[in-house]
N, C-alpha and C. Protein backbone atom coordinates (compact mmCIF):
# COMPACT_ATOMS: atom_id res chain seq x y z
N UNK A 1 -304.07 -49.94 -93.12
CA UNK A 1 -303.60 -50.67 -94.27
C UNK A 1 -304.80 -50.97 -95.17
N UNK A 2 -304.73 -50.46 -96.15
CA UNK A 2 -305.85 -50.74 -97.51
C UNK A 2 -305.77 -51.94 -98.00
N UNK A 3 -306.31 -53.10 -98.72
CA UNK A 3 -305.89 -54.22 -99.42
C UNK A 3 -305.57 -53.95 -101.02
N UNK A 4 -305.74 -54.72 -101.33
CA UNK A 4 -304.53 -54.54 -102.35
C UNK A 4 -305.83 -54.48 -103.37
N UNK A 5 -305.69 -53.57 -104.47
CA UNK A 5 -307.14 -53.38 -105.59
C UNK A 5 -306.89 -54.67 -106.37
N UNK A 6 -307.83 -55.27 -106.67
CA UNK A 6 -308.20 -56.47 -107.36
C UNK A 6 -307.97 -55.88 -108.53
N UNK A 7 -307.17 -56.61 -109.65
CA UNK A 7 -306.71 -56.12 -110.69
C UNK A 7 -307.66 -56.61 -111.66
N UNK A 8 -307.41 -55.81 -112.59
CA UNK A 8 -308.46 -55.81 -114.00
C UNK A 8 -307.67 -57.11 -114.82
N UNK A 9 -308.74 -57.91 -115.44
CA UNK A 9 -308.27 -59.41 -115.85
C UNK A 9 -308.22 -58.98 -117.35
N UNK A 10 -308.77 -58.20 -118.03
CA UNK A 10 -308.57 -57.44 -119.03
C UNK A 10 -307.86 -56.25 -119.31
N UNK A 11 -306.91 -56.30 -118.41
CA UNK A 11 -305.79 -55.49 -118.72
C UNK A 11 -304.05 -56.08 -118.07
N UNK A 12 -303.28 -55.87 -118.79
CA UNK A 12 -301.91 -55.85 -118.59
C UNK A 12 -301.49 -55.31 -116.93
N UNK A 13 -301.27 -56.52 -116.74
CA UNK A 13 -300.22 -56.14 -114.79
C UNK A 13 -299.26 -55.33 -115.14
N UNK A 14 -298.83 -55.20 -116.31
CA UNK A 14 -297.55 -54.48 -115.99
C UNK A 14 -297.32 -52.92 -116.96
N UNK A 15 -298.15 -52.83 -117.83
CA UNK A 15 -298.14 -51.44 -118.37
C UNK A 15 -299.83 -51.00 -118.55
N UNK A 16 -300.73 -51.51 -117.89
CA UNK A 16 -302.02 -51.62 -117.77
C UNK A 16 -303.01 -51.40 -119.38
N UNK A 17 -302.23 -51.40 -120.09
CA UNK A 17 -303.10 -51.83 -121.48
C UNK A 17 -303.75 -52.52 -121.29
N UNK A 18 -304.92 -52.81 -122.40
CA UNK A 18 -305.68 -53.81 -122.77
C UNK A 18 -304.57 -55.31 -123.04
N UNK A 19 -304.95 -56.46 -122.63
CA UNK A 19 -304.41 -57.67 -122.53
C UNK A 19 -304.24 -58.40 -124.00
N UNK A 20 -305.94 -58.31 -124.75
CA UNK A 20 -306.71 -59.05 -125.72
C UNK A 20 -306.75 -60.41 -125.07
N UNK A 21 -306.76 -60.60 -123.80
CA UNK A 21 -307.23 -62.09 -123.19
C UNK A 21 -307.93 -62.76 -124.23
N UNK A 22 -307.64 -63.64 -125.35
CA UNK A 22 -309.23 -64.26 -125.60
C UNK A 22 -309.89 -65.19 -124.57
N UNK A 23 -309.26 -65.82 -123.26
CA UNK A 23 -309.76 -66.73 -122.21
C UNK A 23 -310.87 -65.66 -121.68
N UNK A 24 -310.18 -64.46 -121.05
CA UNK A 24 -311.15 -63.60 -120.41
C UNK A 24 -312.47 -63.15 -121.47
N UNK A 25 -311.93 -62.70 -122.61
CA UNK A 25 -313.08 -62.63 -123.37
C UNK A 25 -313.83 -63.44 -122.97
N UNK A 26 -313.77 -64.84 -123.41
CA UNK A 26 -315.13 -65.61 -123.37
C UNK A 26 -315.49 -66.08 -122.40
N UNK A 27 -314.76 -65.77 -120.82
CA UNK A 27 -315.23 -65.87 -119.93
C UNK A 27 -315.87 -64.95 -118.98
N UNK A 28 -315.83 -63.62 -119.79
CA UNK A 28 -316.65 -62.20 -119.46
C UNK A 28 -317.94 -62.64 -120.29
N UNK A 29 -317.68 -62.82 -121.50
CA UNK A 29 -319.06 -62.52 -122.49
C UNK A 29 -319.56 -63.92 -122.73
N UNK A 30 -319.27 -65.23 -122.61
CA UNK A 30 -319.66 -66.37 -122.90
C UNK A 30 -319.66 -66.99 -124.04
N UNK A 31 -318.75 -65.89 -124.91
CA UNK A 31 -318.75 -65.98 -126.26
C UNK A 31 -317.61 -67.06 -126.35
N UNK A 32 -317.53 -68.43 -126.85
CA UNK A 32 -316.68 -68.91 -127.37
C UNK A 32 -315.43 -67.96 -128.15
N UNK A 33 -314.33 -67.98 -127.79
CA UNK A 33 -313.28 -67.96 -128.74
C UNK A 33 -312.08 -68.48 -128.97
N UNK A 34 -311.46 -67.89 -130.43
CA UNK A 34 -310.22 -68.95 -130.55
C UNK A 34 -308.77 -69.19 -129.41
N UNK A 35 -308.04 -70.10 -129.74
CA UNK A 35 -306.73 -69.83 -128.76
C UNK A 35 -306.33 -68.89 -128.67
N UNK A 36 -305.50 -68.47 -127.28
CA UNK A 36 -305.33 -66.74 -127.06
C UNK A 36 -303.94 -67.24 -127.43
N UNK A 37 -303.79 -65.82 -127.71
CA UNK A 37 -302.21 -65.64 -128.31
C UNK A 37 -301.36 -66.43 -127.17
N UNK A 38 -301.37 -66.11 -125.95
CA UNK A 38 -300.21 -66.41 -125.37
C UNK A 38 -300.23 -68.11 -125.47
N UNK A 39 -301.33 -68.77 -125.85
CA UNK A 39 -300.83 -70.40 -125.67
C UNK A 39 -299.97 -70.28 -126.77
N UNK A 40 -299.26 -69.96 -127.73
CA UNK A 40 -298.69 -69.83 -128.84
C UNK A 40 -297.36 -69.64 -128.34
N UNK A 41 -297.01 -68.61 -127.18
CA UNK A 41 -295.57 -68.02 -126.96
C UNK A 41 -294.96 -68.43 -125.24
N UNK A 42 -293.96 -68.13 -125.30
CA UNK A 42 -293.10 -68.65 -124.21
C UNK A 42 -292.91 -67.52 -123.39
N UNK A 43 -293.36 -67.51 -121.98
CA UNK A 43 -292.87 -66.16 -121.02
C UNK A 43 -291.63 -67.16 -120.12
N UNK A 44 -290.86 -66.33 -120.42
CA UNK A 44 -289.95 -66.01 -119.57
C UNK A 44 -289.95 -65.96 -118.06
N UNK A 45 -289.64 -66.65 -117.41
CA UNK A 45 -289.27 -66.63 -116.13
C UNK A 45 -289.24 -65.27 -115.38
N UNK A 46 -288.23 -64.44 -115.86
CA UNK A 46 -287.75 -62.96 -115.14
C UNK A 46 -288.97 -62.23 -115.69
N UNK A 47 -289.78 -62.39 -116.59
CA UNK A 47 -290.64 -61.49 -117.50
C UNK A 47 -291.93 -61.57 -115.87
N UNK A 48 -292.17 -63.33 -115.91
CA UNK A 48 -293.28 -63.39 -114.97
C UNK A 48 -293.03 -63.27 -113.49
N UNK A 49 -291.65 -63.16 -113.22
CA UNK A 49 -291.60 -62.43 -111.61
C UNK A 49 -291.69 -61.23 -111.75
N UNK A 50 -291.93 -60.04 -112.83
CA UNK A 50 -291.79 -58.83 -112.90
C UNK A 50 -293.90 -58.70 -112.29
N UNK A 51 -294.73 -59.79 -112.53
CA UNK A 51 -296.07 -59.75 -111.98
C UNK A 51 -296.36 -58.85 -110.87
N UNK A 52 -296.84 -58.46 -110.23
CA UNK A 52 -297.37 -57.94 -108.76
C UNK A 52 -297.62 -59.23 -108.09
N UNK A 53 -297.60 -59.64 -107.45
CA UNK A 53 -298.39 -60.59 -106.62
C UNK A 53 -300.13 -60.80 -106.60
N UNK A 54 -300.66 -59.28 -106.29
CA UNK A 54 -301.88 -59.52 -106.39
C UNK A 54 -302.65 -59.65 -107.79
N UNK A 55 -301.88 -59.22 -108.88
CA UNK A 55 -302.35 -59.66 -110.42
C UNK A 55 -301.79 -61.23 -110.44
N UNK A 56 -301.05 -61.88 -110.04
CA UNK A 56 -300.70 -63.28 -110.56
C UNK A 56 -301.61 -64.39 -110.49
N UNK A 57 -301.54 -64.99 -111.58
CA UNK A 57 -302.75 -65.96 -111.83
C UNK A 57 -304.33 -65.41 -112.30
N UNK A 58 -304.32 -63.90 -112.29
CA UNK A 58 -305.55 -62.95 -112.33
C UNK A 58 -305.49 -62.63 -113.99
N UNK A 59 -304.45 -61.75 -113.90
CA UNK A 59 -304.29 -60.80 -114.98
C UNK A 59 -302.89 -61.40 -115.75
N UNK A 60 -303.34 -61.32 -117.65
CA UNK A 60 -302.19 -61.95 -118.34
C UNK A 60 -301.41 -60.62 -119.19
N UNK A 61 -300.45 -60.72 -119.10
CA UNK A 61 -299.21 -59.89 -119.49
C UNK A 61 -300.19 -59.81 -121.20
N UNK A 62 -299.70 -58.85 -121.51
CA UNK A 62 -299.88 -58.45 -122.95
C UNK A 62 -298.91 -58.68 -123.74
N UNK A 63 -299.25 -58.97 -125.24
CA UNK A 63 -298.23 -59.44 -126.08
C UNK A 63 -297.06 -57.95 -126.78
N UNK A 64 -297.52 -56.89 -126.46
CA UNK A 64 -296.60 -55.78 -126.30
C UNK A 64 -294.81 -56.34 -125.50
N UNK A 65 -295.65 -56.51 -124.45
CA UNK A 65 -294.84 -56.35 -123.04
C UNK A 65 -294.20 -58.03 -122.85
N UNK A 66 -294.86 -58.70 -123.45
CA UNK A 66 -294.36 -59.98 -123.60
C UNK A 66 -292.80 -59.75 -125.07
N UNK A 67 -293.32 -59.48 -125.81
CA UNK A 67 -292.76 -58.52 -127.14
C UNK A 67 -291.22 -58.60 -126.77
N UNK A 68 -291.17 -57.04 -125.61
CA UNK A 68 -290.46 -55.95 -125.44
C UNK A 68 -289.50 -56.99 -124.61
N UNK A 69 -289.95 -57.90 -123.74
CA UNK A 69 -289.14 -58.68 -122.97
C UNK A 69 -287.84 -59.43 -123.76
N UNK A 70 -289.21 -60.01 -124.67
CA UNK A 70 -287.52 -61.25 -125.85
C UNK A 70 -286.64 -60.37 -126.68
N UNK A 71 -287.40 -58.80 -126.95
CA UNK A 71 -286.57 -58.38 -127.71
C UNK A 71 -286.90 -56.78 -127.39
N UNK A 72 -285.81 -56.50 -126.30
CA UNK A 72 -286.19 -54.87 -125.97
C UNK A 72 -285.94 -54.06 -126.94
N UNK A 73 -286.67 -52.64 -126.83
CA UNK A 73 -286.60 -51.62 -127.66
C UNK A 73 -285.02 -51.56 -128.37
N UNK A 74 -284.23 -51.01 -129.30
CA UNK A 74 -283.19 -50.67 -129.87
C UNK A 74 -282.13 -51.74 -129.66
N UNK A 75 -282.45 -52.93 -129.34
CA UNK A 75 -281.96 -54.43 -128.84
C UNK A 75 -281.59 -55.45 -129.91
């Protein structure tokens, strides 16, 4: 049994894009920055059990995929 790969905190758990974390930003580079998008928006319950387990609390959903949730494609 392998363990589980430590997920990238700058990328999307769930379609592995880039995130645009601004938290991770400035906690990779030390660079101060502004509020990240997601303090702005509401996830969904069913959106955040769709997580892996081993990305949860690690890695933040992207605003794509956050997006696609409230309002799917042709929806």
């Amino acid at each position: 049994m392998t363990p589980a790969a430590v997920p990238d905190p700058a990328l999307c758990p769930l379609c592995s894009q880039p995130n645009r974390c601004a938290m991770e930003a400035e906690r990779a580079s030390g660079t101060p920055q502004p509020p990240c998008w997601c303090t702005q928006v509401d996830f969904a319950p069913a959106l955040l059990d769709r997580i892996p387990a081993a990305a949860q609390g690690r890695a933040c959903v992207c605003a794509r995929c956050q997006a696609q949730f409230v309002a799917p494609p042709g929806g």
